[in-house]
Every structure is written in structure tokens, then in C-alpha cells.
C-alpha atoms as a PDB file:
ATOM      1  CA  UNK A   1     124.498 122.397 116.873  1.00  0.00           C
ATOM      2  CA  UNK A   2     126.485 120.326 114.033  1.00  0.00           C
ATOM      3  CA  UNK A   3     124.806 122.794 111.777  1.00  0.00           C
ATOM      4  CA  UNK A   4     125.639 125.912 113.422  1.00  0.00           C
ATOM      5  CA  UNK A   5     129.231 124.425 113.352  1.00  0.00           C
ATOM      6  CA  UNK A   6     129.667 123.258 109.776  1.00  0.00           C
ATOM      7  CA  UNK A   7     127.073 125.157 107.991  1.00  0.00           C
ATOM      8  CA  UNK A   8     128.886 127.084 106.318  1.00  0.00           C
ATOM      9  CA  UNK A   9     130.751 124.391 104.657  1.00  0.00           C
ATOM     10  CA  UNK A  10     127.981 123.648 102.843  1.00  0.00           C
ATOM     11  CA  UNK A  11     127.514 123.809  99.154  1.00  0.00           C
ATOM     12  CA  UNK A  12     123.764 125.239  98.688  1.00  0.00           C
ATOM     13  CA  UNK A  13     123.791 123.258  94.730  1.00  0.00           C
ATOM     14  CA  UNK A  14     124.912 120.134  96.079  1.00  0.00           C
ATOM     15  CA  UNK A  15     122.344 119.997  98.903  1.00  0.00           C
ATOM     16  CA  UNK A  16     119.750 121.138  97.000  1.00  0.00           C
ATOM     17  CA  UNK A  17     120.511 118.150  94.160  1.00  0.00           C
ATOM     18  CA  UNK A  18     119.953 115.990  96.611  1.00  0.00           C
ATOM     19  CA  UNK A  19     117.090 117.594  98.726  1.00  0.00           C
ATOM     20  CA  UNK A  20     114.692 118.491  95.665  1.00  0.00           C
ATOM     21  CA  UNK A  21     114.385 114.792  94.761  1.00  0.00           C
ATOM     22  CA  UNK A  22     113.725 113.643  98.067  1.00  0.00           C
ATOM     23  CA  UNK A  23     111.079 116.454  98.780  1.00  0.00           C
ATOM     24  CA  UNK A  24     109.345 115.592  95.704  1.00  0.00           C
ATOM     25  CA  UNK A  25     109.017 111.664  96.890  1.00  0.00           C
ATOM     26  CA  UNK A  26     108.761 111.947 100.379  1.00  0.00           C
ATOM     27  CA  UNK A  27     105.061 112.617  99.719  1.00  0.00           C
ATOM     28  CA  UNK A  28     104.742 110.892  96.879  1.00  0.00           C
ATOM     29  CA  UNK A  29     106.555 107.455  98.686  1.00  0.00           C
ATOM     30  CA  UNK A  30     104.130 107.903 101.971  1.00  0.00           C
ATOM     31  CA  UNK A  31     100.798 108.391  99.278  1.00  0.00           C
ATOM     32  CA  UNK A  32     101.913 105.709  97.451  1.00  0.00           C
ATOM     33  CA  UNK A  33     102.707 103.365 100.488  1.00  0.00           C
ATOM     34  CA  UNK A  34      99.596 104.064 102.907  1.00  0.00           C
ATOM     35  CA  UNK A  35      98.107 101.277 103.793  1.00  0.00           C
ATOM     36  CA  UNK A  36     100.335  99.070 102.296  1.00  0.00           C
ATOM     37  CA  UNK A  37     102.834  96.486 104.128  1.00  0.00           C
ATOM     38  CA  UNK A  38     105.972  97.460 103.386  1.00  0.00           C
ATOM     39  CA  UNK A  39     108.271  94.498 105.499  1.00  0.00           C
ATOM     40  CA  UNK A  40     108.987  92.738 102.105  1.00  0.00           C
ATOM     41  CA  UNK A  41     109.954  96.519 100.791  1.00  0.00           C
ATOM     42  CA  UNK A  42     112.031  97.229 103.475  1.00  0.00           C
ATOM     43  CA  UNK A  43     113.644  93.822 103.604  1.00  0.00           C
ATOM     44  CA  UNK A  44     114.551  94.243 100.240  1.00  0.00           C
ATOM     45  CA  UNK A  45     115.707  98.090 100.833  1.00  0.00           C
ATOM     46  CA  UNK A  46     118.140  96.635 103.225  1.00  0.00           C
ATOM     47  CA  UNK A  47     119.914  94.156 101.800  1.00  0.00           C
ATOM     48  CA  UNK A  48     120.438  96.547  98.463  1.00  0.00           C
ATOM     49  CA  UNK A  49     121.971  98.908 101.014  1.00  0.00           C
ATOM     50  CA  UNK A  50     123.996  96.071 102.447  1.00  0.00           C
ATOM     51  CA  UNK A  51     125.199  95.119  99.685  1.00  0.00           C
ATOM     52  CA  UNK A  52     125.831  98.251  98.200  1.00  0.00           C
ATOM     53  CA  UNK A  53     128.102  99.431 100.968  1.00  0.00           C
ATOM     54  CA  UNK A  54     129.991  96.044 101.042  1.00  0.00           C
ATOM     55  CA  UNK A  55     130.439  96.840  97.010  1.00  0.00           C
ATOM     56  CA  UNK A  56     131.383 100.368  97.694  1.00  0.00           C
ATOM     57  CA  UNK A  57     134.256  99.525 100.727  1.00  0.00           C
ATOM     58  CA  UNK A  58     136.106  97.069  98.552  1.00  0.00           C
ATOM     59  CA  UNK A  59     136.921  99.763  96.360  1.00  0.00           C
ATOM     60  CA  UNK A  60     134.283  99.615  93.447  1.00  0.00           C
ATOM     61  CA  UNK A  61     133.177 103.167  92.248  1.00  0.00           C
ATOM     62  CA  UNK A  62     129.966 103.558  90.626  1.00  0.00           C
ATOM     63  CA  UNK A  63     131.144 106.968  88.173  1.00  0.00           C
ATOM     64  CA  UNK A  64     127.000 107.387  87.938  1.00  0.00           C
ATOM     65  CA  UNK A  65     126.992 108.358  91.513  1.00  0.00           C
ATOM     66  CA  UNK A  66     128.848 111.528  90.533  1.00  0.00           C
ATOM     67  CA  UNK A  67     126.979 112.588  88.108  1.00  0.00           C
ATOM     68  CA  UNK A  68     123.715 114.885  88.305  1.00  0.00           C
ATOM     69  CA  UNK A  69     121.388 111.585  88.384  1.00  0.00           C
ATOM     70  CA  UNK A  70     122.918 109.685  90.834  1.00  0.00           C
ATOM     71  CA  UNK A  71     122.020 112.501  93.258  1.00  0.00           C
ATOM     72  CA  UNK A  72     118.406 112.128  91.583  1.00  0.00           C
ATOM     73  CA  UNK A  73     118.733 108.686  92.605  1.00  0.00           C
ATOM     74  CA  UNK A  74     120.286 109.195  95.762  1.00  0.00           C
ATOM     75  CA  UNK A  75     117.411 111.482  96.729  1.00  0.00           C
ATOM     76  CA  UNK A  76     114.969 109.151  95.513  1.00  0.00           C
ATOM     77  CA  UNK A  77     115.717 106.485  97.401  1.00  0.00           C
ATOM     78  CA  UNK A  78     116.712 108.230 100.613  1.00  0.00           C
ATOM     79  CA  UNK A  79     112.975 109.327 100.351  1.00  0.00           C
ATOM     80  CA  UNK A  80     110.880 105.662 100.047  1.00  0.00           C
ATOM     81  CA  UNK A  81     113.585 104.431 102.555  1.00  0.00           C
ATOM     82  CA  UNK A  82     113.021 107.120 105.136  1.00  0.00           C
ATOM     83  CA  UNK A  83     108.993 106.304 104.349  1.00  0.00           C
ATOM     84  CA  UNK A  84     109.303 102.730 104.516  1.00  0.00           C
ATOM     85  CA  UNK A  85     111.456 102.330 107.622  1.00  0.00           C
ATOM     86  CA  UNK A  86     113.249 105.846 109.151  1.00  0.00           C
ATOM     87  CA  UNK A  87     116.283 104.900 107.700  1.00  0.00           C
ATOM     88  CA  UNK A  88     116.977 107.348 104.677  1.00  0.00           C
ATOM     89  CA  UNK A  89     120.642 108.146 105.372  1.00  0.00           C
ATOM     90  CA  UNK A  90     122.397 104.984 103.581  1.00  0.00           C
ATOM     91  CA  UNK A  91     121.219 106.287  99.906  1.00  0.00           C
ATOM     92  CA  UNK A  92     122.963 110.129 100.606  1.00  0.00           C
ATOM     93  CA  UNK A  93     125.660 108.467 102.489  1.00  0.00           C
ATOM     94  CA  UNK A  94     126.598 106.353  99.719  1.00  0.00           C
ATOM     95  CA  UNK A  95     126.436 109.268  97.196  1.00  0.00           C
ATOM     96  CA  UNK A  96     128.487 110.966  99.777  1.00  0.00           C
ATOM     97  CA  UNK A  97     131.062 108.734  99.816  1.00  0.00           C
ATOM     98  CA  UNK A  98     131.601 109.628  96.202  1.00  0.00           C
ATOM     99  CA  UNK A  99     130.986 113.167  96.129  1.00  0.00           C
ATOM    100  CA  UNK A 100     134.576 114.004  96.571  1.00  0.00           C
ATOM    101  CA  UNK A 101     133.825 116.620  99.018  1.00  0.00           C
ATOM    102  CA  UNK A 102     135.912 117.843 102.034  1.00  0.00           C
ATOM    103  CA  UNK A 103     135.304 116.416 105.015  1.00  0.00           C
ATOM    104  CA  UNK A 104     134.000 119.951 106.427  1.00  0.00           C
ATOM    105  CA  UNK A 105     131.992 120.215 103.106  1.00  0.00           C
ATOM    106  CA  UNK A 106     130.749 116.516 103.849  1.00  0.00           C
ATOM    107  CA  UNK A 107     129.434 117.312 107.501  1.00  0.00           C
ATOM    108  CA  UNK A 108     127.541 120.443 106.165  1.00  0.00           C
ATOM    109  CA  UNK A 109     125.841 119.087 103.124  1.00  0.00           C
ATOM    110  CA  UNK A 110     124.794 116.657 104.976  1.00  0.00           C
ATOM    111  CA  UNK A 111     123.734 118.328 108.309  1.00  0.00           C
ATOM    112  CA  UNK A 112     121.811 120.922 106.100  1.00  0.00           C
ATOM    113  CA  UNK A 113     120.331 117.758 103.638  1.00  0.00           C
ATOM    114  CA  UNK A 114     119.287 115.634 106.623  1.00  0.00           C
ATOM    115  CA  UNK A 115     117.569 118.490 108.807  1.00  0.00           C
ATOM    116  CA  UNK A 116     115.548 119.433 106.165  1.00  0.00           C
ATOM    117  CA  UNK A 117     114.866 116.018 104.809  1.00  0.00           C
ATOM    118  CA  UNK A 118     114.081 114.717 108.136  1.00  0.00           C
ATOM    119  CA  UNK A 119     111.733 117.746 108.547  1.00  0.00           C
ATOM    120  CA  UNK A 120     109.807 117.161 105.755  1.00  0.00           C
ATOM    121  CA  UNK A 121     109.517 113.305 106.284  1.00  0.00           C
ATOM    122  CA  UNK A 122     107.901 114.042 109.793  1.00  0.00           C
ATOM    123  CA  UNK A 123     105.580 116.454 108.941  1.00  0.00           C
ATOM    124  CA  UNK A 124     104.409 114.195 105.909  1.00  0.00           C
ATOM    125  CA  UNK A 125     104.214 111.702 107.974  1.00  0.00           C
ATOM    126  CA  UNK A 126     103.425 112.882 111.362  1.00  0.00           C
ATOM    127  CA  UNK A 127     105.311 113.980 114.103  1.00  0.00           C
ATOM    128  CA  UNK A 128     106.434 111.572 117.229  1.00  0.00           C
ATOM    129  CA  UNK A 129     107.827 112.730 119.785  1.00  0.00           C
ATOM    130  CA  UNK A 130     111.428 110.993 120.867  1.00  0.00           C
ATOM    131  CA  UNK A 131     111.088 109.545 124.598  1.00  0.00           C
ATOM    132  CA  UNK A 132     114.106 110.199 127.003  1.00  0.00           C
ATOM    133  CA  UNK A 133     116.258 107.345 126.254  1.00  0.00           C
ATOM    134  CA  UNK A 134     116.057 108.607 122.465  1.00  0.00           C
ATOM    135  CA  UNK A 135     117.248 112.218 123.170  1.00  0.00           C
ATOM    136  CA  UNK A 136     120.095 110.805 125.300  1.00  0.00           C
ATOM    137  CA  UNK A 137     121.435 108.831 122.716  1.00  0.00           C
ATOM    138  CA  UNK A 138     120.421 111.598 120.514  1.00  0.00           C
ATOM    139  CA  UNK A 139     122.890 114.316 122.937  1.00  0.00           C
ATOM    140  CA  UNK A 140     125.411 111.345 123.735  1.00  0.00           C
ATOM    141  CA  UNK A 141     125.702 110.731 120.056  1.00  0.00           C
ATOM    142  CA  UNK A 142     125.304 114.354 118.631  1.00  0.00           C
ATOM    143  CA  UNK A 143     128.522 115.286 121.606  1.00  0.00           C
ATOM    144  CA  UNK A 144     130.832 112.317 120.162  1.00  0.00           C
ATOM    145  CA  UNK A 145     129.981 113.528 116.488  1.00  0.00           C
ATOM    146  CA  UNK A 146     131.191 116.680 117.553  1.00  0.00           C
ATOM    147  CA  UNK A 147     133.880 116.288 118.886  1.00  0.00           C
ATOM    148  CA  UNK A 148     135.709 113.381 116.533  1.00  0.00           C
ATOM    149  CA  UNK A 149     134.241 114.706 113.083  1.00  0.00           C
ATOM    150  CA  UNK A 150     136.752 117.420 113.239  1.00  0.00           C
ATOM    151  CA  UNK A 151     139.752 115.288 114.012  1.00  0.00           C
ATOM    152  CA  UNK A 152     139.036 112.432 110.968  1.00  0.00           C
ATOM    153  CA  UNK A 153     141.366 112.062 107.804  1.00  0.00           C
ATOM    154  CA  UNK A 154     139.178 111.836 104.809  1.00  0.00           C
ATOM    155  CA  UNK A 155     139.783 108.160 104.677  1.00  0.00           C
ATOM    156  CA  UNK A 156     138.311 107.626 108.453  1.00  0.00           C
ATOM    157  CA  UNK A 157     135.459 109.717 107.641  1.00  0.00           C
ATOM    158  CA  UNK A 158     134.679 107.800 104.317  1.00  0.00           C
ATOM    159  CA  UNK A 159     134.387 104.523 106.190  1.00  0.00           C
ATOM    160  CA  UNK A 160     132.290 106.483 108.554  1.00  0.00           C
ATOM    161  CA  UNK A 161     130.135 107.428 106.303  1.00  0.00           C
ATOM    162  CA  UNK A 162     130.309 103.908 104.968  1.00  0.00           C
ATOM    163  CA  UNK A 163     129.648 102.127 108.375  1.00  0.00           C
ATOM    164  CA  UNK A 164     126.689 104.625 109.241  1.00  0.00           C
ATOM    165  CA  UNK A 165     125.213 103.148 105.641  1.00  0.00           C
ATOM    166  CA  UNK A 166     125.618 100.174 106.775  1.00  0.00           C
ATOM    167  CA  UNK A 167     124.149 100.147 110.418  1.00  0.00           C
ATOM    168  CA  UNK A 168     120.968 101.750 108.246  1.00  0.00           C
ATOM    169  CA  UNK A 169     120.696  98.653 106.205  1.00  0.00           C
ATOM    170  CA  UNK A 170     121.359  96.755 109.095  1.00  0.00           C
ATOM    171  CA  UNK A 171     118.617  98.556 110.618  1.00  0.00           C
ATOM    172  CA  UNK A 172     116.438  98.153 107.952  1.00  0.00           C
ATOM    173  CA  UNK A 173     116.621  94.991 107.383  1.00  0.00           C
ATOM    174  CA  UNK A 174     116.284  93.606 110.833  1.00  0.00           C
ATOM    175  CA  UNK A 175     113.186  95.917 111.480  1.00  0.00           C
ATOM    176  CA  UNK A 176     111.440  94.062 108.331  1.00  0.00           C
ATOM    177  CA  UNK A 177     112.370  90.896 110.132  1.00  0.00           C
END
């Protein structure tokens, strides 16, 4: 639904210089990784996001996450992070943050990254079906988005952005735990 709504916002190039990185290492993460336990990686994943965010809302700009190989990275890392612990988003959302995009432009680069992304990841990883508590928060969360992305100032939907990161490192870091 998002999709269908900002879509057409999206800037093919700029998805696709994020997405062709992370399609390459998706596979290449969960080959790598099998059999392997990946708490310490994951731990470690987290608190880099952590503190990356915290580094990022004080103000500090990284001018290498502009620039065609901090989407590289970006993509990357979303990949081994979505591998190691579902949690893939803080990487592009960090990038994001820096992009300089529109907000409109923001929702549909990364609708159109994360669908595909997210496709990919299950299907190289197996696919597991979300229970119904999952695809209420999934509908609760999906109406909300919906309805307030429209209405944020840039600066509301940078933090955002930011605080979505951060709950992923959170995440991330707890789950190793």
C-alpha cells in the first residue's frame, strides 16, 4: 500500500545503488554465516548502529555517506545485518538520513529498496510465515505510517528515520543478548 502511494517518488538510480549491493551480499552474508553463531556479530552490529545514530542526531555528517560508496556500504551492511538478525533497515536509514531527498522521494526509495530487499533476504533465507499478532502490528503500524508520513516536515521525518535506526540497533543488540 505505502508503495502504491509513494512509488512514484522514487528515484530508480538511487534505489538501485543501494539494492545491487545488498542483493549481491544477501547471499553471500547467509553462505558465509551458515552454521556459524552470530550473537557476538550481532552484538557488535548493534552497538555500531547505536552509536552511529547517536553520532548522526547530534549533528555530525559523514560527507562519505553521500557519495556513490557509502550507498555500497550502506547496502552492504543492510545485507549481513538483515542475515545476522532481521534488522537491515538502520544501515539504509542512516544513508537516508543523508541522502538529501524529499520526504516523498524518501518514503519511495525506501518502500521500493526494502520490498525488494526484504524479498530477497526471505527467499535466501527461507520464508516464515508472520503469526497474527505480527500482521496486526504489521496493519496497525503500516495505517499510522500512512497516515502521518504525509503530514512530517523534513526535520520530523529525519529523526524518524533516525529513531527507526535506532529501535533496529536496539533490536539488535538486545536479541544478541
Amino acid at each position: 500500500m505505502p508503495l502504491l502511494r509513494d512509488g512514484r517518488h522514487a528515484l530508480p538510480g538511487e534505489v538501485a545503488r543501494l539494492l545491487v549491493p545488498a542483493l549481491v551480499c544477501t547471499p553471500l552474508a547467509a553462505l558465509a554465516l551458515r552454521g556459524v553463531d552470530t550473537r557476538w556479530l550481532a552484538l557488535a552490529a548493534g552497538a555500531g548502529v547505536i552509536i552511529a545514530v547517536c553520532v548522526l542526531a547530534s549533528g555530525v555528517r559523514w560527507s562519505r555517506l553521500r557519495r556513490p560508496e557509502g550507498a555500497v556500504a550502506a547496502g552492504a551492511a543492510g545485507a549481513l545485518l538483515n542475515v545476522v538478525g532481521g534488522v537491515g533497515g538502520p544501515p539504509i536509514g542512516l544513508y537516508a538520513a543523508h541522502a538529501g531527498w524529499e520526504p516523498a522521494t524518501t518514503r519511495g526509495n525506501l518502500h521500493a529498496f526494502f520490498i525488494l530487499h526484504n524479498t530477497a533476504t526471505a527467499l535466501t533465507l527461507g520464508i516464515v510465515l508472520p503469526g497474527a499478532p505480527e500482521l496486526a502490528a504489521l496493519a496497525a503500524g503500516t495505517a499510522t505510517g500512512m497516515l502521518l508520513a504525509p503530514r512530517l516536515p523534513v526535520a520530523a521525518l529525519r529523526s524518524a528515520v533516525l529513531g527507526a535506526s535506532l529501535l533496529g540497533g536496539i533490536a539488535l543488540t538486545v536479541g544478541a543478548l
